[in-house]
Protein backbone atom coordinates (compact mmCIF):
# COMPACT_ATOMS: atom_id res chain seq x y z
CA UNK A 1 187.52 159.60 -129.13
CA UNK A 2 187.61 159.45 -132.85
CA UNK A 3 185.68 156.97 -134.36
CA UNK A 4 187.58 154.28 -136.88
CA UNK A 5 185.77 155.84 -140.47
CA UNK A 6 186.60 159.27 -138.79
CA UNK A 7 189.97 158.42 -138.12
CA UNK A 8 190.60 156.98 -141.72
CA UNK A 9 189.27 159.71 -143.52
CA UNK A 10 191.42 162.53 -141.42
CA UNK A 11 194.35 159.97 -141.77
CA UNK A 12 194.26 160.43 -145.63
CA UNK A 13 193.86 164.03 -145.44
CA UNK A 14 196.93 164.01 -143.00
CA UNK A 15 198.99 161.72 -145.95
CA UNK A 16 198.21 164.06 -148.55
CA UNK A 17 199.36 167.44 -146.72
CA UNK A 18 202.31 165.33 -145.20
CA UNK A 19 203.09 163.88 -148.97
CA UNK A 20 203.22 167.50 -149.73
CA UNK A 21 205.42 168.55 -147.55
CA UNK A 22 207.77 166.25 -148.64
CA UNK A 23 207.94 167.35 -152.24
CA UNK A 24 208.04 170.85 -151.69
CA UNK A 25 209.50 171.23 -148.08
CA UNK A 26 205.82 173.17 -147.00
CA UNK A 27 202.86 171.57 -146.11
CA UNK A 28 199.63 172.13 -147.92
CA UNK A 29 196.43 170.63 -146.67
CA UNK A 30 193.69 169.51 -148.82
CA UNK A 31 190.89 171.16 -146.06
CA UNK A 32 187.98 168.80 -145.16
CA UNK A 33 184.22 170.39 -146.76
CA UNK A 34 183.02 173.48 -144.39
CA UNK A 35 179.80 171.69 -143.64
CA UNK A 36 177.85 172.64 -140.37
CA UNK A 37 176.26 169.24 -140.89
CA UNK A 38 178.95 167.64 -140.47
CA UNK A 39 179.85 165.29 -137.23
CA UNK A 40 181.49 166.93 -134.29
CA UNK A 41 185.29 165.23 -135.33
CA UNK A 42 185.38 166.71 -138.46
CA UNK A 43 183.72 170.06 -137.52
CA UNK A 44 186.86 170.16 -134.70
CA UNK A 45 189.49 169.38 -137.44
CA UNK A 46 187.69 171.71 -139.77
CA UNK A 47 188.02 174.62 -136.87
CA UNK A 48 191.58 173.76 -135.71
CA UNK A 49 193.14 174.16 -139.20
CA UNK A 50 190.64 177.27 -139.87
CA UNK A 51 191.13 179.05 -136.77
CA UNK A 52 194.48 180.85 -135.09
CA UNK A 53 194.97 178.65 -131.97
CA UNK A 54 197.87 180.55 -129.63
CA UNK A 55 198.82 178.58 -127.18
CA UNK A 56 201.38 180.12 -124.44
CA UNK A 57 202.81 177.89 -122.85
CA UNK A 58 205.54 175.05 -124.83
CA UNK A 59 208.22 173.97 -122.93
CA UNK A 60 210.57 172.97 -125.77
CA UNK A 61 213.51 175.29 -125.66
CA UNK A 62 214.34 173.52 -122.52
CA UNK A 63 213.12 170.01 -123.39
CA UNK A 64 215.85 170.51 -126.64
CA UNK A 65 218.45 172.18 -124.34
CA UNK A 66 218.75 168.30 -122.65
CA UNK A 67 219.08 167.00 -126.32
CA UNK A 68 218.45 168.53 -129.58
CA UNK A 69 216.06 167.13 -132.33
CA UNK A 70 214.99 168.43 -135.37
CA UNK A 71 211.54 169.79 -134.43
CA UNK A 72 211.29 170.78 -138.09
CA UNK A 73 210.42 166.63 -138.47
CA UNK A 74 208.22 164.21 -136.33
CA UNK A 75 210.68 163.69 -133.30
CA UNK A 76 210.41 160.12 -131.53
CA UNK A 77 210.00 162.08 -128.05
CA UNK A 78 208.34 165.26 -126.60
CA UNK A 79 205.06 167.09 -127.16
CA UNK A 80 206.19 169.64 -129.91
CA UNK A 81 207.14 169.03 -133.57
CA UNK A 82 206.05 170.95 -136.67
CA UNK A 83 204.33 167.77 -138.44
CA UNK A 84 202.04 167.06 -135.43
CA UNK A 85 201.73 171.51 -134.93
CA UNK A 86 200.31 171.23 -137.95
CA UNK A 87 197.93 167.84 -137.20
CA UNK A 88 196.68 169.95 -134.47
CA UNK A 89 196.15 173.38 -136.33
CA UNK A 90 198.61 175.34 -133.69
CA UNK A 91 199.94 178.64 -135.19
CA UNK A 92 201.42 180.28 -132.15
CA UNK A 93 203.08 178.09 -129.42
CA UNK A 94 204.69 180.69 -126.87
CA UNK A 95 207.59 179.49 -126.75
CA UNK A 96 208.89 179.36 -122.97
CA UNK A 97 212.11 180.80 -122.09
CA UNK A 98 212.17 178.53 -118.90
CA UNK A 99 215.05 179.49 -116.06
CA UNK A 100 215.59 176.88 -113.46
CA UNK A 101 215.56 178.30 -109.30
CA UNK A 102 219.01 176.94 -109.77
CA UNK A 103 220.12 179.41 -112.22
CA UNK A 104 218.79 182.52 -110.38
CA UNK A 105 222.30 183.96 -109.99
CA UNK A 106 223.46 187.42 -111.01
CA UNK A 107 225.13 186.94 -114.76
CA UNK A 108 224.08 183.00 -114.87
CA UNK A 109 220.66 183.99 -114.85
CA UNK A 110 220.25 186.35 -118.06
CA UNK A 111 223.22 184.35 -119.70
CA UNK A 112 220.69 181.24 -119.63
CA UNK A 113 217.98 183.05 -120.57
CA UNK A 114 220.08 184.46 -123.58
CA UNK A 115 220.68 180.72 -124.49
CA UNK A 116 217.46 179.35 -124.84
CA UNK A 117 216.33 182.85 -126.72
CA UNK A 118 219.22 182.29 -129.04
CA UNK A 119 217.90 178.38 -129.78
CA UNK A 120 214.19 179.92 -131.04
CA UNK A 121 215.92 182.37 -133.26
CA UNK A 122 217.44 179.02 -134.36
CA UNK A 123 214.51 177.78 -135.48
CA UNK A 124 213.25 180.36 -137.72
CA UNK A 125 217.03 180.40 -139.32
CA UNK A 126 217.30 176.69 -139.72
CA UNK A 127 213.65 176.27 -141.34
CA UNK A 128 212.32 179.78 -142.14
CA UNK A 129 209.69 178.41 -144.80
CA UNK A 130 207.74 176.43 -141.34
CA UNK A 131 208.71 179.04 -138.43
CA UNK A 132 208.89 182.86 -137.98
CA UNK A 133 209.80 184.58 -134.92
CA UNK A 134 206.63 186.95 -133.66
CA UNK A 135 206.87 190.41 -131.47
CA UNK A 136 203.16 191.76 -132.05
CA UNK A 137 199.35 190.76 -132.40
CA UNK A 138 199.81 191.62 -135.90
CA UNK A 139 203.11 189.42 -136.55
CA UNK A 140 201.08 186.23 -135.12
CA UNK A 141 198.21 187.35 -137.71
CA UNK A 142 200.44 187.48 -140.80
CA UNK A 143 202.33 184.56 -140.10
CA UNK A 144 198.61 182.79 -139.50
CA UNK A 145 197.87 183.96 -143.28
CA UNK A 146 201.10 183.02 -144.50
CA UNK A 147 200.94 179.38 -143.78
CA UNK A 148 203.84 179.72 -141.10
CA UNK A 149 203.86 178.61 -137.46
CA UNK A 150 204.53 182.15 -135.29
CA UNK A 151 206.88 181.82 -132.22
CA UNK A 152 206.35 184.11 -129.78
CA UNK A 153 208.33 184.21 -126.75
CA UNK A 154 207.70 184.66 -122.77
CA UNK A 155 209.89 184.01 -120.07
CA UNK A 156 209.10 182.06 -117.24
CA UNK A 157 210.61 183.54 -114.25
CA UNK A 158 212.06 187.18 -114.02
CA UNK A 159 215.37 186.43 -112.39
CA UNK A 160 217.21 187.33 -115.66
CA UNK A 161 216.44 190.87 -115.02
CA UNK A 162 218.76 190.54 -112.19
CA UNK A 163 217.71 193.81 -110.83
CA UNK A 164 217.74 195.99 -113.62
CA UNK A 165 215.49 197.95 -115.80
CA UNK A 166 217.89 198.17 -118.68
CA UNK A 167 217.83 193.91 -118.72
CA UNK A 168 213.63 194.25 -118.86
CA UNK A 169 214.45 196.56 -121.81
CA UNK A 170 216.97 194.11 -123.49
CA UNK A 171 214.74 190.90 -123.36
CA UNK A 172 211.82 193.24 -125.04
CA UNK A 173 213.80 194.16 -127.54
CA UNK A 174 214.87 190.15 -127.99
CA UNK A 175 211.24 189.82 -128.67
CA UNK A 176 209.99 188.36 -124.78
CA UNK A 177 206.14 189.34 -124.77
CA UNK A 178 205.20 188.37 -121.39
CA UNK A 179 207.56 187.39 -118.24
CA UNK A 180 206.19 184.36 -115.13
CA UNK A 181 207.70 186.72 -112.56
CA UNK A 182 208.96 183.94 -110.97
CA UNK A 183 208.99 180.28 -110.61
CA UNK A 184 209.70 177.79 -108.36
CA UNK A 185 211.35 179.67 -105.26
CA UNK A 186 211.18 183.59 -104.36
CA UNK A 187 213.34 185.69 -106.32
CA UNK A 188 214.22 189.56 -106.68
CA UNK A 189 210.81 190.27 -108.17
CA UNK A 190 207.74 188.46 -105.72
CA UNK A 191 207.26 185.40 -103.77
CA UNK A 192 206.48 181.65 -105.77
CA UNK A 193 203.44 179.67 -104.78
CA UNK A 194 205.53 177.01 -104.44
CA UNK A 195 208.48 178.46 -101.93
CA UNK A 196 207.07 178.48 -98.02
CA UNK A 197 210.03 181.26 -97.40
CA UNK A 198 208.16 184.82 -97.81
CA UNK A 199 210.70 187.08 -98.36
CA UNK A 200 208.52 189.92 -100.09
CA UNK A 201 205.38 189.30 -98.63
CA UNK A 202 204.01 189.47 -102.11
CA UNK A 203 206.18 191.99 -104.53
CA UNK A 204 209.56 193.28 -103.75
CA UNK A 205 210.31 197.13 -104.34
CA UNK A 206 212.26 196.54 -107.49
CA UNK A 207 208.81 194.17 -108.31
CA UNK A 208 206.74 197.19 -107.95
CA UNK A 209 209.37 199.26 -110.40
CA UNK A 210 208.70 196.50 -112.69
CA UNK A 211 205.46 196.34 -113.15
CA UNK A 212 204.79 199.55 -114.36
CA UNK A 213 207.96 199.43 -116.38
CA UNK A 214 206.35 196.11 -117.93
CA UNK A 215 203.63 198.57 -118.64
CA UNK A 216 205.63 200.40 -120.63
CA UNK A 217 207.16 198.93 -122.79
CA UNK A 218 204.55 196.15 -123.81
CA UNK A 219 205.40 192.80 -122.02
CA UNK A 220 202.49 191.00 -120.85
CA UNK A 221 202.38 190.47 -116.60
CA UNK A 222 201.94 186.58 -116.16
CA UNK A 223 200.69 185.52 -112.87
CA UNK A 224 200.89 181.66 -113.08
CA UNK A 225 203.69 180.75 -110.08
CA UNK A 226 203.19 183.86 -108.20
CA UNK A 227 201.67 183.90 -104.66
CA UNK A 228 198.62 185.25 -103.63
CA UNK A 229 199.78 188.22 -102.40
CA UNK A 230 202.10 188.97 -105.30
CA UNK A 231 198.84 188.07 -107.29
CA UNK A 232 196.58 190.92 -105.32
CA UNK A 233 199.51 193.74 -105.67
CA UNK A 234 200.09 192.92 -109.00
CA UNK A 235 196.28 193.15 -109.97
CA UNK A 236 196.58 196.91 -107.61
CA UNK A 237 199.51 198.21 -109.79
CA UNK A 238 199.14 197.05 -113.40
CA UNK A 239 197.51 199.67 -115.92
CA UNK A 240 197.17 196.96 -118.25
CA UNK A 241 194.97 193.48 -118.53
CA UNK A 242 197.41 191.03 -117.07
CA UNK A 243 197.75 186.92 -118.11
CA UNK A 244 197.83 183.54 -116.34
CA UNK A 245 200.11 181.62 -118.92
CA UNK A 246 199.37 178.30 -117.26
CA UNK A 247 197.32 177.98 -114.59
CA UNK A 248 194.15 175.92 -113.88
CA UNK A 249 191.09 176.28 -111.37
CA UNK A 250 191.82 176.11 -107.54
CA UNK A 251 188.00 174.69 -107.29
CA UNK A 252 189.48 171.28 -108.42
CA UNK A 253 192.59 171.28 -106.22
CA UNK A 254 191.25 173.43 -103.59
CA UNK A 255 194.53 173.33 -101.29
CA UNK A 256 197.05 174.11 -104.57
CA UNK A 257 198.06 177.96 -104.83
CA UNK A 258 199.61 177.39 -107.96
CA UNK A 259 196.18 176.80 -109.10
CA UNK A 260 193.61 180.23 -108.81
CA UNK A 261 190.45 181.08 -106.64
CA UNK A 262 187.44 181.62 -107.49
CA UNK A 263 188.02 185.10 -106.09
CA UNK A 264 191.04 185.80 -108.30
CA UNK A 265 189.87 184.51 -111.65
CA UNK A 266 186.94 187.24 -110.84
CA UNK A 267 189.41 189.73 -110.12
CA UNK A 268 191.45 188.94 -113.31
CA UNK A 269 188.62 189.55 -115.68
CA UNK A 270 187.44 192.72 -113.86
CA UNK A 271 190.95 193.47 -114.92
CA UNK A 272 190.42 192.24 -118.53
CA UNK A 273 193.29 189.68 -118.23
CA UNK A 274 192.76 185.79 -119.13
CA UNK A 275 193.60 182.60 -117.60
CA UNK A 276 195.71 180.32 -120.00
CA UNK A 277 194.22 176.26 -118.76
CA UNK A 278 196.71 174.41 -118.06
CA UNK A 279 197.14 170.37 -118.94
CA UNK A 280 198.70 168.61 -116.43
CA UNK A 281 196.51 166.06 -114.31
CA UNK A 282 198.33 167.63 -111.35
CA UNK A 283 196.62 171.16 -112.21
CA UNK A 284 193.45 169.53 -113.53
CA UNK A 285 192.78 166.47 -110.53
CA UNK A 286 193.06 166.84 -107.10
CA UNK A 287 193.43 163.19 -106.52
CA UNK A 288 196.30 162.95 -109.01
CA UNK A 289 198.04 166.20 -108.19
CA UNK A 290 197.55 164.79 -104.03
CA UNK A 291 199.25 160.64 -105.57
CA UNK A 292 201.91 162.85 -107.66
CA UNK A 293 202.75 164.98 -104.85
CA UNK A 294 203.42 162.59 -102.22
CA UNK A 295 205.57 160.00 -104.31
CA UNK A 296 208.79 161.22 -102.77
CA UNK A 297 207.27 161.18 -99.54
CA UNK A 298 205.88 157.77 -99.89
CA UNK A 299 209.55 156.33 -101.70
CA UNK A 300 211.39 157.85 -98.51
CA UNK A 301 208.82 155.38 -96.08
CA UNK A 302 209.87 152.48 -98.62
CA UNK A 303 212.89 152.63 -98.11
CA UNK A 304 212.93 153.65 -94.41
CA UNK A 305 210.92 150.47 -93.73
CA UNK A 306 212.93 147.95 -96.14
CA UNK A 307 216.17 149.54 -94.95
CA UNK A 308 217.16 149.99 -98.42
CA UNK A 309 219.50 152.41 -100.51
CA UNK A 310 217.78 154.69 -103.18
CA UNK A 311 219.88 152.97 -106.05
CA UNK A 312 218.39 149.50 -104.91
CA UNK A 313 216.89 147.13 -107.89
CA UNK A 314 213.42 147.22 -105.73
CA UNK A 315 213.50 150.93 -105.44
CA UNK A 316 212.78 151.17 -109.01
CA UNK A 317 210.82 148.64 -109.23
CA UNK A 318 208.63 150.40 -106.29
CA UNK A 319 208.79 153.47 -108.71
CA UNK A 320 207.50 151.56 -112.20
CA UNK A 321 204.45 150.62 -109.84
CA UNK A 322 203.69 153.49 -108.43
CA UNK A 323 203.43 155.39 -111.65
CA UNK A 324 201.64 152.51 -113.24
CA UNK A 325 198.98 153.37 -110.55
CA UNK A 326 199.26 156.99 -111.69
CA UNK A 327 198.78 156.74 -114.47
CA UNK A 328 194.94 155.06 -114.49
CA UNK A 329 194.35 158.42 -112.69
CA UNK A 330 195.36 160.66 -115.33
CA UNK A 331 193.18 163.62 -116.49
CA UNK A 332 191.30 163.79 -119.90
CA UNK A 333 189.94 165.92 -122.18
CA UNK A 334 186.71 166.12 -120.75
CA UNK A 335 188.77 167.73 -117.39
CA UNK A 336 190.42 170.56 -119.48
CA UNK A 337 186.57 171.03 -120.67
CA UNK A 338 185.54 171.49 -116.48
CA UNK A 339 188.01 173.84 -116.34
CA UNK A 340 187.45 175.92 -118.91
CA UNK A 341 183.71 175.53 -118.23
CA UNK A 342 183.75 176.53 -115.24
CA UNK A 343 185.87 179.86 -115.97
CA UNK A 344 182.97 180.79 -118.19
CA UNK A 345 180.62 180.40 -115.86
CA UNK A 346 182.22 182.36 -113.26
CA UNK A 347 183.37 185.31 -115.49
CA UNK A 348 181.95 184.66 -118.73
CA UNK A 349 183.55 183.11 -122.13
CA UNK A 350 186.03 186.24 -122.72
CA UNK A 351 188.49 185.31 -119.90
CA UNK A 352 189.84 181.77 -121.07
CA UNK A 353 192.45 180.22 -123.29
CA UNK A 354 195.05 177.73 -123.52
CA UNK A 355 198.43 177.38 -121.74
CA UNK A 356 199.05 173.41 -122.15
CA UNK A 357 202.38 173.67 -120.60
CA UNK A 358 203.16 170.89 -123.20
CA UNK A 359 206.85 169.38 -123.03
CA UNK A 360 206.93 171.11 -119.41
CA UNK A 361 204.59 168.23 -117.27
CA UNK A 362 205.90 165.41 -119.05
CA UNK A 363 203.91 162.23 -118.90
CA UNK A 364 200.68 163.87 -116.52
CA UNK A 365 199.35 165.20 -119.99
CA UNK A 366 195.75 164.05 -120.23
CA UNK A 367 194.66 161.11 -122.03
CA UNK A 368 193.39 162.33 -125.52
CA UNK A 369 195.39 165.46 -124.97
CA UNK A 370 198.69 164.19 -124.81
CA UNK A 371 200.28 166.30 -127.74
CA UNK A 372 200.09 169.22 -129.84
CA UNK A 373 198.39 167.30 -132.57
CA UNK A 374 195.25 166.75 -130.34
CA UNK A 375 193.81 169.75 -130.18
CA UNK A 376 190.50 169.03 -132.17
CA UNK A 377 189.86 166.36 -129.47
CA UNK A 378 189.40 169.68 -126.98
CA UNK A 379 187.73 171.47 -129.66
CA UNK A 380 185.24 168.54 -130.16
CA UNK A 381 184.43 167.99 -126.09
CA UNK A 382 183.19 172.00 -126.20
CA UNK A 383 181.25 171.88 -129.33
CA UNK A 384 179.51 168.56 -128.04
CA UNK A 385 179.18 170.57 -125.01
CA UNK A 386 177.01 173.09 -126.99
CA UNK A 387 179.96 176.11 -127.28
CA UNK A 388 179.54 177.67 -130.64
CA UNK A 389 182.07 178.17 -133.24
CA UNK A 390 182.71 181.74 -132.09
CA UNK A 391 183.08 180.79 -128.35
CA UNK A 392 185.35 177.92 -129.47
CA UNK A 393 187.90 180.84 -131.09
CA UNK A 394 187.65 183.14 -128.27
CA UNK A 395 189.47 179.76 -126.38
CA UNK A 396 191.81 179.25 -129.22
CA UNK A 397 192.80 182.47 -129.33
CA UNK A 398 190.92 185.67 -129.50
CA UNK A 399 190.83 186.36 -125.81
CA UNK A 400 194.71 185.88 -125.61
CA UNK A 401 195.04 188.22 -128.87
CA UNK A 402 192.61 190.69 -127.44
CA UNK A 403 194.63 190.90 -124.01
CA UNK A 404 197.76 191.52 -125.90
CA UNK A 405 196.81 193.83 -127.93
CA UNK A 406 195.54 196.16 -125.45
CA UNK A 407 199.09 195.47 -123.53
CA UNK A 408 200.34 196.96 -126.72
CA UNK A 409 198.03 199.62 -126.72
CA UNK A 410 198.69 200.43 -123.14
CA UNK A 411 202.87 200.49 -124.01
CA UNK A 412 201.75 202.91 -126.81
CA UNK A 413 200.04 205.44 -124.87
CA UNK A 414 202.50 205.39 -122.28
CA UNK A 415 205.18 206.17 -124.68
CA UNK A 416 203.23 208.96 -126.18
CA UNK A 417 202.21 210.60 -122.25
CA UNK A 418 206.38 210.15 -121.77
């Protein structure tokens, strides 16, 4: 997407604040000229290191929970280190306090979750001059000016509340700032997208305690995973603007609920909330999310037919081609751009962000999009698309910030009616 005297001039600006780094342990960049003349690749570099991107959705807590790295380098593997952060001008990657359906057991459940919140306060005591934990708007906005990378934190999936009001209160204070209320199967909170069983029919009483708790206290209400009855209840019970962390446009995968309406996105900016794009080609194509989905269906016939076991040479084989053919169906940036186009022109340019789900979809990542380094390459499809600078940072950020800061405002007024 970058043309080659493009690419050579941002790859010696990327040397210099690199050889920086070395010699001092920060980086420092050497910004390109602010020059609205300038061509569309260097305007999106110039805007991504300018501009606060938040984006809140990284999966690395549990991509390092398989096998650690030191993020605080360029790691061989993954989406997420603080060199290619930097590349890509992110300053606040949510950082995703993931629990499995398989941990959603009384005790296991908020033990896990404790885990993975323990490895992110890791990171700012390992390599405090590159990350700083954030609870508030206003941490994200001083870490922004301070040259650090912000870590805020939201759990995905509400099972570590196992029930209890006094757990909600001990992951705030831990520094979660929004909760997925669940995941991948129903749980004690709502129903998942994903799980045919109904238990709830949408929210479960303890749910309903929980939202308005939620409320209270100041933890942002995500959506993404939930069903679309847990989505409607929620929307009927919430005081405050509530989030999709990382969810795309059901328009383009029309028979996905883990995707959202038409109907819903509308309802979700009536409520003030946002809806955080997603990156994976499953969330982005419906002819890739329809090839990805029915792999295991399609490996069971090969095997029926060829009478074969699953740890057969051939099986694999079978596999390494079928993923070859997936991947010449992969999303690209210009797909993120139909998303995120069409949200505005539903609902209007105040009701969008980004939620990559980075280190969370693995290898579906778009082409040109593939890690947190490419961000300009998004920025430059909307400004070629005519978005102006101050559209571009309502994507990047603003509408996110704005949504939690009236969450926080909400929690405050609460407090002061108690």
């Amino acid at each position: 997407m970058i043309n080659d005297g493009i690419r050579t001039a941002l790859l010696f600006l990327s040397l210099s604040f690199l050889s920086a780094a070395c010699s001092s342990g920060s980086i420092t960049r050497e910004e390109p000229p602010k020059d609205a003349a300038l061509g569309s690749e260097i305007r999106a570099k110039q805007i991504a290191w300018d501009s606060l991107i938040v984006d809140t959705h990284v999966d690395i807590p549990y991509r390092l929970s398989g096998k650690m790295e030191d993020i605080s380098l360029s790691t061989e593997g993954g989406d997420f280190d603080y060199p290619r952060a930097l590349e890509g001008g992110l300053n606040a990657p949510f950082m995703s306090i993931y629990v499995p359906a398989r941990h959603q057991v009384i005790g296991d459940a908020k033990e896990f979750a404790d885990g993975m919140i323990d490895m992110v306060e890791g990171f700012q005591e390992k390599w405090p001059d590159k990350f700083t934990l954030a609870r508030s708007v206003a941490d994200v906005q001083e870490a922004f000016e301070e040259g650090l990378i912000a870590l805020p934190m939201g759990m995905e999936n509400g099972a570590p509340i196992e029930g209890r009001l006094e757990n909600l209160k001990h992951f705030f204070d831990r520094g979660i700032r929004y909760i997925t209320l669940t995941h991948s199967k129903v749980n004690h909170i709502c129903d998942s997208s994903y799980d045919s069983k109904r238990k709830w029919n949408g929210l479960s009483p303890f749910g309903r305690k929980l939202i308005s708790e939620m409320n209270r206290l100041g933890i942002m209400i995500d959506i993404s995973h939930v069903s679309d009855e847990t989505f409607d209840q929620v929307l009927e019970l919430s005081d405050a603007p509530v989030i999709a962390s990382h969810s795309s446009c059901r328009a383009f995968t029309p028979d996905w609920e883990r995707n959202m309406s038409d109907s819903m996105i509308r309802r979700l900016a009536r409520n003030g909330g946002v809806i955080q794009i997603a990156f994976g080609s499953s969330f982005l194509k419906e002819e890739y999310r329809k090839r990805f989905s029915d792999r295991a269906r399609q490996k069971e016939a090969f095997l029926k037919k060829n009478a074969l076991e699953n740890n057969h040479p051939s099986v694999a084989k079978w596999l390494k081609d079928y993923n070859r053919d997936l991947s010449f169906l992969l999303a690209d940036v210009t797909d993120v751009a139909d998303h995120i186009d069409h949200v505005r022109e539903l609902v209007g340019i105040n009701h969008v962000g980004l939620g990559s789900d980075f280190d969370g979809v693995g290898a579906t990542t778009p082409k040109d999009l593939k890690d947190v380094s490419q961000y300009p390459n998004l920025i430059q499809e909307l400004l070629e698309r005519g978005y102006s600078e101050v559209d571009v940072e309502k994507v990047l950020s603003g509408n996110l910030l704005r949504v939690w800061a009236k969450v926080e405002e909400v929690a405050v007024l609460g407090h002061s009616n108690d």
